[in-house]
Each structure stands twice: as C-alpha cells, then as structure tokens.
C-alpha atoms as a PDB file:
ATOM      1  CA  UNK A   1      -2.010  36.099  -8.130  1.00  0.00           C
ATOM      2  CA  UNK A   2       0.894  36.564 -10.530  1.00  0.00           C
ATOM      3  CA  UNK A   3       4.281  38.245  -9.478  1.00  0.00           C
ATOM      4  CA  UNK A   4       6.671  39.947 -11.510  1.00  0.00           C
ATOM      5  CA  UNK A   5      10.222  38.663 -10.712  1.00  0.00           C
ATOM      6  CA  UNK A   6      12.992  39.662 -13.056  1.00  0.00           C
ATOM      7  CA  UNK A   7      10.490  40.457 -16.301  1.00  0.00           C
ATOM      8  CA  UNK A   8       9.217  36.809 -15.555  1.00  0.00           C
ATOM      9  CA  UNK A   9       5.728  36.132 -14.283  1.00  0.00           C
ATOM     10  CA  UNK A  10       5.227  33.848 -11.347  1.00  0.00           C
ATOM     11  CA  UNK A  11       1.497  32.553 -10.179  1.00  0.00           C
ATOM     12  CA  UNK A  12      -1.857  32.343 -11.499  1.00  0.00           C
ATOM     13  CA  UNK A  13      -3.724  35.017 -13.133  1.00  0.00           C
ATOM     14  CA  UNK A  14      -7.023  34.508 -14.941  1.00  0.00           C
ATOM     15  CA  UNK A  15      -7.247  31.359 -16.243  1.00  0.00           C
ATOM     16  CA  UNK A  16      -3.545  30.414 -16.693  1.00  0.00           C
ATOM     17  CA  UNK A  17      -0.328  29.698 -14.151  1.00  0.00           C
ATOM     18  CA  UNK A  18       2.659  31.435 -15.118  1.00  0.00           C
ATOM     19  CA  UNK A  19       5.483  29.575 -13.576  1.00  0.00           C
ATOM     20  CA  UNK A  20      10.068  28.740 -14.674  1.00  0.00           C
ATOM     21  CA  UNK A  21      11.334  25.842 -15.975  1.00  0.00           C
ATOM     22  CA  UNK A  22      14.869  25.765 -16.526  1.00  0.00           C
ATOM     23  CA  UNK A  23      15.322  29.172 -16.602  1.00  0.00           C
ATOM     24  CA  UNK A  24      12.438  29.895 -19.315  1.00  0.00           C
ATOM     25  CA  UNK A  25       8.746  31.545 -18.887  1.00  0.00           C
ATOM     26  CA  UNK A  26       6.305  28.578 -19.220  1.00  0.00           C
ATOM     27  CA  UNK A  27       2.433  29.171 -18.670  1.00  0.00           C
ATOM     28  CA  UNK A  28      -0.536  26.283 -18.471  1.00  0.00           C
ATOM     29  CA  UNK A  29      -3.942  26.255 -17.899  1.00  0.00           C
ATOM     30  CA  UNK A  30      -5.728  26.026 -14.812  1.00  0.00           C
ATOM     31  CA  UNK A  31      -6.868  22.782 -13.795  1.00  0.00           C
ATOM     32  CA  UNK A  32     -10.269  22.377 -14.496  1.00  0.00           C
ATOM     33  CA  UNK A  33     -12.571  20.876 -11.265  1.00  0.00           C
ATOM     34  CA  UNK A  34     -15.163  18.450 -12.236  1.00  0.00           C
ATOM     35  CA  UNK A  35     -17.873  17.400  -9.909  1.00  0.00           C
ATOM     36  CA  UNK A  36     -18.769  13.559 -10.357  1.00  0.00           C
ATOM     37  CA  UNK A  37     -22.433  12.632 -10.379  1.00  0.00           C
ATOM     38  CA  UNK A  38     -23.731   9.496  -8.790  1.00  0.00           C
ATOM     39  CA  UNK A  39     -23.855   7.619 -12.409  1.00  0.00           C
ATOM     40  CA  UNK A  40     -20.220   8.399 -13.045  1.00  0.00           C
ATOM     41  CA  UNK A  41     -18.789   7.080  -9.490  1.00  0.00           C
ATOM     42  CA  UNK A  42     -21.099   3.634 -10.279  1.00  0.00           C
ATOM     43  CA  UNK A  43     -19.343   4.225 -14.079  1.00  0.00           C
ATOM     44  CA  UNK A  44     -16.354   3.847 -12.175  1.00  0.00           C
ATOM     45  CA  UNK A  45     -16.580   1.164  -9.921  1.00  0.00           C
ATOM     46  CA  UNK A  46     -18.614  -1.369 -12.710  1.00  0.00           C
ATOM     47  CA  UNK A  47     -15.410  -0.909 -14.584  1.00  0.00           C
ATOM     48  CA  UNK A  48     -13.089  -1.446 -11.954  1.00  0.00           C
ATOM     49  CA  UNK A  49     -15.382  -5.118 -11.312  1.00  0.00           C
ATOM     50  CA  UNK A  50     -15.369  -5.840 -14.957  1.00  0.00           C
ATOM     51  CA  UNK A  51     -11.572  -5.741 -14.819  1.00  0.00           C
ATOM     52  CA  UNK A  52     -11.253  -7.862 -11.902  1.00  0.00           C
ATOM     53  CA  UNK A  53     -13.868 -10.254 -13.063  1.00  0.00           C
ATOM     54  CA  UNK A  54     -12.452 -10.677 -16.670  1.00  0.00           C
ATOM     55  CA  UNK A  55      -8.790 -10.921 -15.066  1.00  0.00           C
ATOM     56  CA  UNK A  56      -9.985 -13.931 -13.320  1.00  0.00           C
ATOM     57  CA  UNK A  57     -11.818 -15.785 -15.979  1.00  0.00           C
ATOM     58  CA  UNK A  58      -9.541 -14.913 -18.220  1.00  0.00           C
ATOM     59  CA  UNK A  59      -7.075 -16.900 -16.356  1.00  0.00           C
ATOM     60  CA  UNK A  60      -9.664 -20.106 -15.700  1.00  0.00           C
ATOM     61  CA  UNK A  61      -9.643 -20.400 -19.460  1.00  0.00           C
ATOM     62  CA  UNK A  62      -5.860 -19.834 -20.576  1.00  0.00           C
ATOM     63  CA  UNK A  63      -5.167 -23.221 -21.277  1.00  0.00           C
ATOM     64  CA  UNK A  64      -8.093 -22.810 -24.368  1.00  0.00           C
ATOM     65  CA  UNK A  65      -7.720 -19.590 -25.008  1.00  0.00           C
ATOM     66  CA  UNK A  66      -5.530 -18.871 -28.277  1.00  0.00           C
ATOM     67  CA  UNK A  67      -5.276 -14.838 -27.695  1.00  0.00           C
ATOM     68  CA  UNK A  68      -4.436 -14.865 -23.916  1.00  0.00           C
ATOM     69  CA  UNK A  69      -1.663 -12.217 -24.387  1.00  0.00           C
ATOM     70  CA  UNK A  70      -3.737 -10.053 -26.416  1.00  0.00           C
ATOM     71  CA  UNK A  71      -4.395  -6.738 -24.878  1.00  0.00           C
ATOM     72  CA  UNK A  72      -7.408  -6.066 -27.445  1.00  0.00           C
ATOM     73  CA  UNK A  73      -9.077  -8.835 -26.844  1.00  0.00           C
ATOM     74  CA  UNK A  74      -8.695  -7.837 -23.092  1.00  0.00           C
ATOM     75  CA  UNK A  75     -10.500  -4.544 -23.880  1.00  0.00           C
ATOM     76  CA  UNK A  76     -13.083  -5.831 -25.075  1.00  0.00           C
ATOM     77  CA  UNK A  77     -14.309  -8.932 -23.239  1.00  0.00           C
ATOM     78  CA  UNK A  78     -13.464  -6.051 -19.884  1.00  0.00           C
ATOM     79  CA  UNK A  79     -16.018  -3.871 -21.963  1.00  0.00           C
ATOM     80  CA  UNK A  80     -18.357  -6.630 -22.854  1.00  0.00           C
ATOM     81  CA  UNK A  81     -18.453  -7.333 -18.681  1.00  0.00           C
ATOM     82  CA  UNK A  82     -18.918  -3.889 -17.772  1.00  0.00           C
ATOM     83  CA  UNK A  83     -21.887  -3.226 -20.317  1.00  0.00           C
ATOM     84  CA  UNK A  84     -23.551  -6.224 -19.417  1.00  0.00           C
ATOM     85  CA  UNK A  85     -23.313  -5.479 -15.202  1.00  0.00           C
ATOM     86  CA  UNK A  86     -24.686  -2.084 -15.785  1.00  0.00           C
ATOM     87  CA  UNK A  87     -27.704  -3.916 -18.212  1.00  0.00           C
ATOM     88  CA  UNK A  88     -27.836  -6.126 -15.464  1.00  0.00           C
ATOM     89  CA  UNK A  89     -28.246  -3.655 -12.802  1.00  0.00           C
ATOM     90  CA  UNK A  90     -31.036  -2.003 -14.310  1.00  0.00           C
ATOM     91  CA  UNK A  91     -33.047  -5.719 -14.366  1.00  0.00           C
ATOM     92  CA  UNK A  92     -35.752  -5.981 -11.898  1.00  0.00           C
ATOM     93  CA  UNK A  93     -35.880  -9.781 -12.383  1.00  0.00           C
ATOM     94  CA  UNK A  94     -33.972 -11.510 -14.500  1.00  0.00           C
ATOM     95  CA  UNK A  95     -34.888 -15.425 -15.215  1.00  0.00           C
ATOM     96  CA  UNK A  96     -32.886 -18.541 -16.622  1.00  0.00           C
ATOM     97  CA  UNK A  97     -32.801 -18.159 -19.948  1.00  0.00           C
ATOM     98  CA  UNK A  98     -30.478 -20.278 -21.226  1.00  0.00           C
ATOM     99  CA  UNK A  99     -31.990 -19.846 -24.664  1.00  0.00           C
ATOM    100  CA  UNK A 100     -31.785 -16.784 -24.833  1.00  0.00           C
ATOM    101  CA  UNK A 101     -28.377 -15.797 -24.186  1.00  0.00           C
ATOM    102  CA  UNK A 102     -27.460 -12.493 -22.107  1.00  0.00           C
ATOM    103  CA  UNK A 103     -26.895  -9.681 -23.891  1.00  0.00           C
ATOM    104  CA  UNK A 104     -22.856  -8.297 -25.037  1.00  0.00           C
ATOM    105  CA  UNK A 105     -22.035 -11.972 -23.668  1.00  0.00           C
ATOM    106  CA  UNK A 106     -23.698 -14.069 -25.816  1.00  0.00           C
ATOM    107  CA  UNK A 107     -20.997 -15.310 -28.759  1.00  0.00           C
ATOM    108  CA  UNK A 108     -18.409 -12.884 -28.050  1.00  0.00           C
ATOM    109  CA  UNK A 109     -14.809 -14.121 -29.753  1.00  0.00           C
ATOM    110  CA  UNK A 110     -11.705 -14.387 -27.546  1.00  0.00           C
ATOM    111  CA  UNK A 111     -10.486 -14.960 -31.327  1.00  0.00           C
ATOM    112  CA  UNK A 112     -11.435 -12.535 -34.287  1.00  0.00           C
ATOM    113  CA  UNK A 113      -9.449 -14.406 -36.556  1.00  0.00           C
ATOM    114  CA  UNK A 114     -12.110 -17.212 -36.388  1.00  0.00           C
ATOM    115  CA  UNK A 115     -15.682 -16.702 -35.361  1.00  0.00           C
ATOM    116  CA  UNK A 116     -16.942 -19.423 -33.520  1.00  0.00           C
ATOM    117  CA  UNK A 117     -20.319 -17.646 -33.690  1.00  0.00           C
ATOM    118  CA  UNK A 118     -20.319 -18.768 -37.553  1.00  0.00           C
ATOM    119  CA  UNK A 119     -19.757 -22.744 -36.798  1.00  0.00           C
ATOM    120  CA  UNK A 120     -23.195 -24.496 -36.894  1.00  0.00           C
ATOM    121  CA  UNK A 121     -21.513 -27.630 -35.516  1.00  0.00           C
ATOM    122  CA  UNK A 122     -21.045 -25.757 -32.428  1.00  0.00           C
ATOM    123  CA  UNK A 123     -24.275 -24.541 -31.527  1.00  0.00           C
ATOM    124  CA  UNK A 124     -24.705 -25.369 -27.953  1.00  0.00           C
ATOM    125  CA  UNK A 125     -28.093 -26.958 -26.873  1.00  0.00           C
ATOM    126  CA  UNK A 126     -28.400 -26.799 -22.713  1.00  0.00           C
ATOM    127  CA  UNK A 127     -30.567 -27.525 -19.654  1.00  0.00           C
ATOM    128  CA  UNK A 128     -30.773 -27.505 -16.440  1.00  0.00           C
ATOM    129  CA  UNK A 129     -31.995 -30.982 -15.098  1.00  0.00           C
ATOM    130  CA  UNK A 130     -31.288 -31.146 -11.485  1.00  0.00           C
ATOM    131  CA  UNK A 131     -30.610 -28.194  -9.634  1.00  0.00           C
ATOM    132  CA  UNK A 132     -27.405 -27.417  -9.646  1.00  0.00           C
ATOM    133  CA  UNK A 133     -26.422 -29.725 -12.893  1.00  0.00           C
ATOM    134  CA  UNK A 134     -26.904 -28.623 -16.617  1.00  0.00           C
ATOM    135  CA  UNK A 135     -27.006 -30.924 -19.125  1.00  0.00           C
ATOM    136  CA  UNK A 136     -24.963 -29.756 -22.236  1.00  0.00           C
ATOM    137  CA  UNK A 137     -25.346 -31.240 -26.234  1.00  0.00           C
ATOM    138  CA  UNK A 138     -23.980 -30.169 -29.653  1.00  0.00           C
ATOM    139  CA  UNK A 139     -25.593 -31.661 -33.054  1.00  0.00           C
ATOM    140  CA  UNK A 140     -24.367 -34.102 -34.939  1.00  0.00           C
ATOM    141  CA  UNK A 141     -22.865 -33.356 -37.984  1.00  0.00           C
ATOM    142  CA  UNK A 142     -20.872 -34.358 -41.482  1.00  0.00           C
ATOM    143  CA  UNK A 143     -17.211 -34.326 -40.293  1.00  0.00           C
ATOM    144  CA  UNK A 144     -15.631 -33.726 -43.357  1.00  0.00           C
ATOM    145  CA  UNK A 145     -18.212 -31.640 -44.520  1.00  0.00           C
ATOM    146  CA  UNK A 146     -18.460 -29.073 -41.905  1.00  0.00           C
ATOM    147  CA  UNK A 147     -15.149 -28.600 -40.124  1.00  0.00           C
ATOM    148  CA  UNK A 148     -13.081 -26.229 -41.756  1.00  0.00           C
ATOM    149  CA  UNK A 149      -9.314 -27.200 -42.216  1.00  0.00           C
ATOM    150  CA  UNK A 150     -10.066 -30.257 -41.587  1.00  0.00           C
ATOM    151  CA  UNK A 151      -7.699 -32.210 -43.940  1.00  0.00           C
ATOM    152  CA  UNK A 152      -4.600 -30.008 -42.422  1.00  0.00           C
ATOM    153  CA  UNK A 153      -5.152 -32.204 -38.807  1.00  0.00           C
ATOM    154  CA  UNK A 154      -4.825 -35.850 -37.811  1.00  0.00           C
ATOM    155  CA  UNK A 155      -6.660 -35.005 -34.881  1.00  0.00           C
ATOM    156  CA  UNK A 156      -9.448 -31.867 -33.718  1.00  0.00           C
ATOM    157  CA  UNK A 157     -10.650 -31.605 -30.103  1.00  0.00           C
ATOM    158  CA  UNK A 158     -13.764 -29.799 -28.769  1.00  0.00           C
ATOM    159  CA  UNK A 159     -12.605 -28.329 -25.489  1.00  0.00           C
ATOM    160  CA  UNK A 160     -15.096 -26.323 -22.843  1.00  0.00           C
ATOM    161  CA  UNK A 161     -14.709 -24.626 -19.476  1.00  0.00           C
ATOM    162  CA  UNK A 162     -17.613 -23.822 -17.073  1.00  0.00           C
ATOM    163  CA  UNK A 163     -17.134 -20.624 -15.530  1.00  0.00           C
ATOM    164  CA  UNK A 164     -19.509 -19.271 -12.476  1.00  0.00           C
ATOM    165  CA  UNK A 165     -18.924 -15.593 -11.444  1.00  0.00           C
ATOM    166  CA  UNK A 166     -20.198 -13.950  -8.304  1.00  0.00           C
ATOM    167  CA  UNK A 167     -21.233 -10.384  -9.354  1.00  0.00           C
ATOM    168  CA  UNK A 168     -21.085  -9.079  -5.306  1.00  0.00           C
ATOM    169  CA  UNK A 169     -18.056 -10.634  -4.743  1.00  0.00           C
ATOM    170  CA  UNK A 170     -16.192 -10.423  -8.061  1.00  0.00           C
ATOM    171  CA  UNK A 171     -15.002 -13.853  -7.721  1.00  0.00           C
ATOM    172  CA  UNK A 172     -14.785 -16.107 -10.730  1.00  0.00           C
ATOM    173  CA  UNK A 173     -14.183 -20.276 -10.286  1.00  0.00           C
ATOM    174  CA  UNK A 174     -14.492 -23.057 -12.714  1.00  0.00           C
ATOM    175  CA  UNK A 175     -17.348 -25.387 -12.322  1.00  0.00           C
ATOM    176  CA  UNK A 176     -16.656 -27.916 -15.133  1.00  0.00           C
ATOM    177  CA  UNK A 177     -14.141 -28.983 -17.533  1.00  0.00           C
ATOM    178  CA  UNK A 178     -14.860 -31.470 -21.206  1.00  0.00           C
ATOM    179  CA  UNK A 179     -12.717 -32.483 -23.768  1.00  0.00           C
ATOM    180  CA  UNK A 180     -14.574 -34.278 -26.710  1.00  0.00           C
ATOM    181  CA  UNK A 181     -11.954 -35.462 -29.524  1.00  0.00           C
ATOM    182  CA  UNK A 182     -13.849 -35.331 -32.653  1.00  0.00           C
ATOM    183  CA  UNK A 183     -12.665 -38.612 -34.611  1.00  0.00           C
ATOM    184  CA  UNK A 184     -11.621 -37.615 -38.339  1.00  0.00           C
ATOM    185  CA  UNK A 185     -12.310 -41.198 -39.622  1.00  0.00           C
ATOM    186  CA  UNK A 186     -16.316 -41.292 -38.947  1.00  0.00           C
ATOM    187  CA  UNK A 187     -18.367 -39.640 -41.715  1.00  0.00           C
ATOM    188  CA  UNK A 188     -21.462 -38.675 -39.375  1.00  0.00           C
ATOM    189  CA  UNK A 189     -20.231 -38.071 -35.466  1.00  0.00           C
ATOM    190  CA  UNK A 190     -22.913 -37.302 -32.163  1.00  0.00           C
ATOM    191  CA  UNK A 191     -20.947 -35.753 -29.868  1.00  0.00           C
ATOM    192  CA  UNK A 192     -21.341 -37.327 -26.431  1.00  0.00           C
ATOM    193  CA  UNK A 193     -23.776 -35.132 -24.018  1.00  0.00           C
ATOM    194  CA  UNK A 194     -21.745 -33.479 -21.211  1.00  0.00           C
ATOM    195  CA  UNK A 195     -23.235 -32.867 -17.538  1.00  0.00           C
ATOM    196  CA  UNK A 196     -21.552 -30.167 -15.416  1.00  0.00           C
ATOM    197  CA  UNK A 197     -21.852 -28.641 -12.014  1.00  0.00           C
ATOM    198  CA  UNK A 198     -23.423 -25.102 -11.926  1.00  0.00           C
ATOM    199  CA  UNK A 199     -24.566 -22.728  -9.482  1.00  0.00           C
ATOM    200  CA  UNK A 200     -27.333 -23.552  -7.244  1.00  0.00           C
ATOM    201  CA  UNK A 201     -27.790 -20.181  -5.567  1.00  0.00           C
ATOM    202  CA  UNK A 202     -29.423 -17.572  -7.943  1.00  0.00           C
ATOM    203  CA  UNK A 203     -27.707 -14.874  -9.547  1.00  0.00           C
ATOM    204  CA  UNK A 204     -24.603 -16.313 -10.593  1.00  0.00           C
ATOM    205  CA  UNK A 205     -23.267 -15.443 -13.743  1.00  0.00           C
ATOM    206  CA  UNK A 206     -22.801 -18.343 -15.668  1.00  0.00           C
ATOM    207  CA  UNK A 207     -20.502 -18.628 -18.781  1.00  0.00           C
ATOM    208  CA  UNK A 208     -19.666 -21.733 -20.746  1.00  0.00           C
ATOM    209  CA  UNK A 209     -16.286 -20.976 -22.904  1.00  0.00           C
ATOM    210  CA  UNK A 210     -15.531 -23.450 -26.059  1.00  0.00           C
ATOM    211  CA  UNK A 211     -12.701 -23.812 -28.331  1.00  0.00           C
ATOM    212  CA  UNK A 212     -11.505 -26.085 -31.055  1.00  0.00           C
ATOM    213  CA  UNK A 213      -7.990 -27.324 -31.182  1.00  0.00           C
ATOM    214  CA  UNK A 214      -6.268 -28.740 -34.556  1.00  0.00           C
ATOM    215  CA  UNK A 215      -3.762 -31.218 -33.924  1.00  0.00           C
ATOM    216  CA  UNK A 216      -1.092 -32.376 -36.507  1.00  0.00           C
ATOM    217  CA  UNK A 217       1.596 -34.491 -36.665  1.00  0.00           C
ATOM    218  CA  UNK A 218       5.299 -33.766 -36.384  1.00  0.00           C
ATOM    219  CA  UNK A 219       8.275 -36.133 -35.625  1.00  0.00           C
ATOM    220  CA  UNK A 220       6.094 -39.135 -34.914  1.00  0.00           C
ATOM    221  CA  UNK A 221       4.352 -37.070 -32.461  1.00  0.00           C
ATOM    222  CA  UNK A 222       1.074 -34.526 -31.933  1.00  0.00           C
ATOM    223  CA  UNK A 223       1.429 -30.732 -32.099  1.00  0.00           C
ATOM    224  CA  UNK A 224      -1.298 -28.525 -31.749  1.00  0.00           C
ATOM    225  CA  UNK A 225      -1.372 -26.027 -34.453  1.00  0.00           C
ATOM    226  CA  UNK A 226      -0.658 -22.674 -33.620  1.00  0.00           C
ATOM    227  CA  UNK A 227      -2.370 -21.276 -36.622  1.00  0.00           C
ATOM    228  CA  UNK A 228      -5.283 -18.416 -35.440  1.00  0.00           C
ATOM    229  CA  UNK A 229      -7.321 -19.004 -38.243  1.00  0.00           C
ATOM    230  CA  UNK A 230      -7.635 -22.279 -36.696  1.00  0.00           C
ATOM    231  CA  UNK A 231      -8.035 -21.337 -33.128  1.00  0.00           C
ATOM    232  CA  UNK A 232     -11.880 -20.457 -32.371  1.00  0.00           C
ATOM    233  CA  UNK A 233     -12.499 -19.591 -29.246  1.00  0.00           C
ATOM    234  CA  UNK A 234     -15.582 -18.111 -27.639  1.00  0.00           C
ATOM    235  CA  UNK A 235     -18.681 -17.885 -25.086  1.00  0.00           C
ATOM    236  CA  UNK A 236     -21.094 -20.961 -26.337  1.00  0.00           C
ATOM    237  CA  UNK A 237     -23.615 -20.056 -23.236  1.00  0.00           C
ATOM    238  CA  UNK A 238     -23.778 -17.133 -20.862  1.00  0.00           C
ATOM    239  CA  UNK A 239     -26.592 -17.152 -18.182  1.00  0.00           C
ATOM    240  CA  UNK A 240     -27.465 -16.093 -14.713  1.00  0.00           C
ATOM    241  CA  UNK A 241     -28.617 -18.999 -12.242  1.00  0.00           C
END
C-alpha cells in the first residue's frame, strides 16, 4: 500500500512502487514472478555443463588454439556444447559413428578467419582398431598445390589434440597429442598414420582438435606466424565411444 508523506508517495500501489531517492519521487514496476518449468531448470543446468566443459577443453588445446582469448569464439563453441548435450539427451541410443560426425560439433572453427572445414588436405579418415585405440589418417596431397600461403613459410606443422569428455562428470582430459611437420621440399607428401588412446567405456565424448601452424624465419631462427588468416583451427572428429 502507498503512503502519502510530505506530497510524496511511499509503497506499492497497483502495479508500480513509489519510493525517494535523493530527495526526489521515483516509481518502478513491480517485479514480475516467473514460475520455471522443468525444461527451463534442465535449460539451465546444460548451460552451466557446457561452460564448464568448454572451459576445460578449451584449456587442453591452448597451446593450438590461435583465438584462445576470444570471448566470441567462447560463446559459441559454449553454445555448440550445450545444443549438442540437449540433442544428446534426447538419443535413445547413440552408436560410433565416426563417419558421421555429431551434430553442432562436427567442423566447428575455433578460427573464423580460416575455415579448416574448407581444407581438403585435412579431411580426417579414422577407426577404431583395438578397443580403446583409434587409428587416425589424412590424404596425401600436392604440397605446393594445396596449402595455402605456402610460399610465405619455411616450415608448416599439422598439430592435433585428443580430447575425451565425461558428460556426468563434466570432466575433460587429453588422450593424445601429434605433431606431423609437413616438409615444403617434397612435391607429393603421405602424412604418417597416427594411433591414439581413446575411451574404452561408452559414452564418452570424443573430440579430435587440429590446427596448422606456419613457421617463418627471422634472425637465423623459426617464428611461428601470428597471422589469423593463417591460423586454422578446428574439430577434425567429434564422437561418442
């Protein structure tokens, strides 16, 4: 109820709170009460584990990635992780599909400034042999043909993480670790097959994070360029064990 004090008005009445600040009539609305529904408390809470999840991989793959510091990219690779637990939720049974790909995962760019999704070269080619190993292969290719920027380096290196995520637990670790360098004097190069560690137990997220470096030389010695057009960096493979 609203009080007259002085010609001012003090308290609520209707829909609005009368109320002094610094010695002048203010008024505001009422809050308004919302009652949350069950889908907008589990809204909540995949968020919350998309945040800690990409927080944590995000930090297993600093060392490749070229926009760690960049809050958009955080947005959306958090987004990307929070639409694909709530698809993943609503899976009754969800296979190894490495093929495939999962979906909002599969070729997302920590780097917009060069799509990795675009570079044939890269195309990942994986399977699991053993359980708990996957085999991992790229396709040979033209060096001079295909790499873009390639007469601005002395030296380009193919770098990849492994990175298994527990959905329950909303832990994140790295399983593997490569470094290929791609030699710039060879007209036709394979690149070597890789074998990594991955999750035995099913329903680990599984996401394999790739990035090409550029290299130049400076003062008799090797500097990485710092260039973003010539920084890709993205998710090569994304599947659940």
């Amino acid at each position: 109820m609203a009080k007259l004090d002085k010609n001012t008005r003090k308290g609520t009445l209707g829909e609005f709170i009368y109320y002094n600040w610094k010695g002048k009539q203010c008024i505001r609305a009422k809050p308004v009460k919302f009652e949350r529904t069950e889908a907008s408390v589990k809204s909540g809470l995949n968020f919350g584990k998309a945040s800690r999840i990409g927080r944590k991989t995000r930090n297993i793959i600093k060392s490749i990635n070229p926009s760690k510091k960049d809050l958009q990219v955080t947005f959306r690779f958090t987004g990307a992780l929070n639409k694909f637990i709530s698809w993943n939720e609503k899976q009754v049974s969800v296979p190894v599909d490495i093929w495939g790909g999962l979906p909002y995962l599969k070729d997302f760019q920590f780097n917009d400034q060069a799509d990795m999704s675009n570079m044939t070269f890269l195309k990942v080619s994986a399977k699991i042999t053993t359980p708990g190993n996957i085999v991992i292969s790229l396709p040979s290719f033209r060096t001079k043909e295909i790499i873009p920027y390639y007469i601005y380096a002395n030296q380009i290196n193919c770098k990849m993480i492994l990175v298994g995520i527990d959905l329950d637990k909303d832990e994140a670790k790295e399983y593997g670790k490569a470094v290929i360098e791609i030699p710039l004097n060879k007209e036709i190069f394979d690149l070597p097959v890789q074998t990594m560690r991955t999750a035995s137990e099913p329903g680990k997220l599984m996401i394999l994070v790739m990035a090409l470096q550029y290299y130049t030389s400076k003062n008799d010695e090797s500097e990485m360029s710092t260039d973003q057009k010539k920084m890709p960096c993205g998710i090569a493979l994304a599947y659940l064990s």
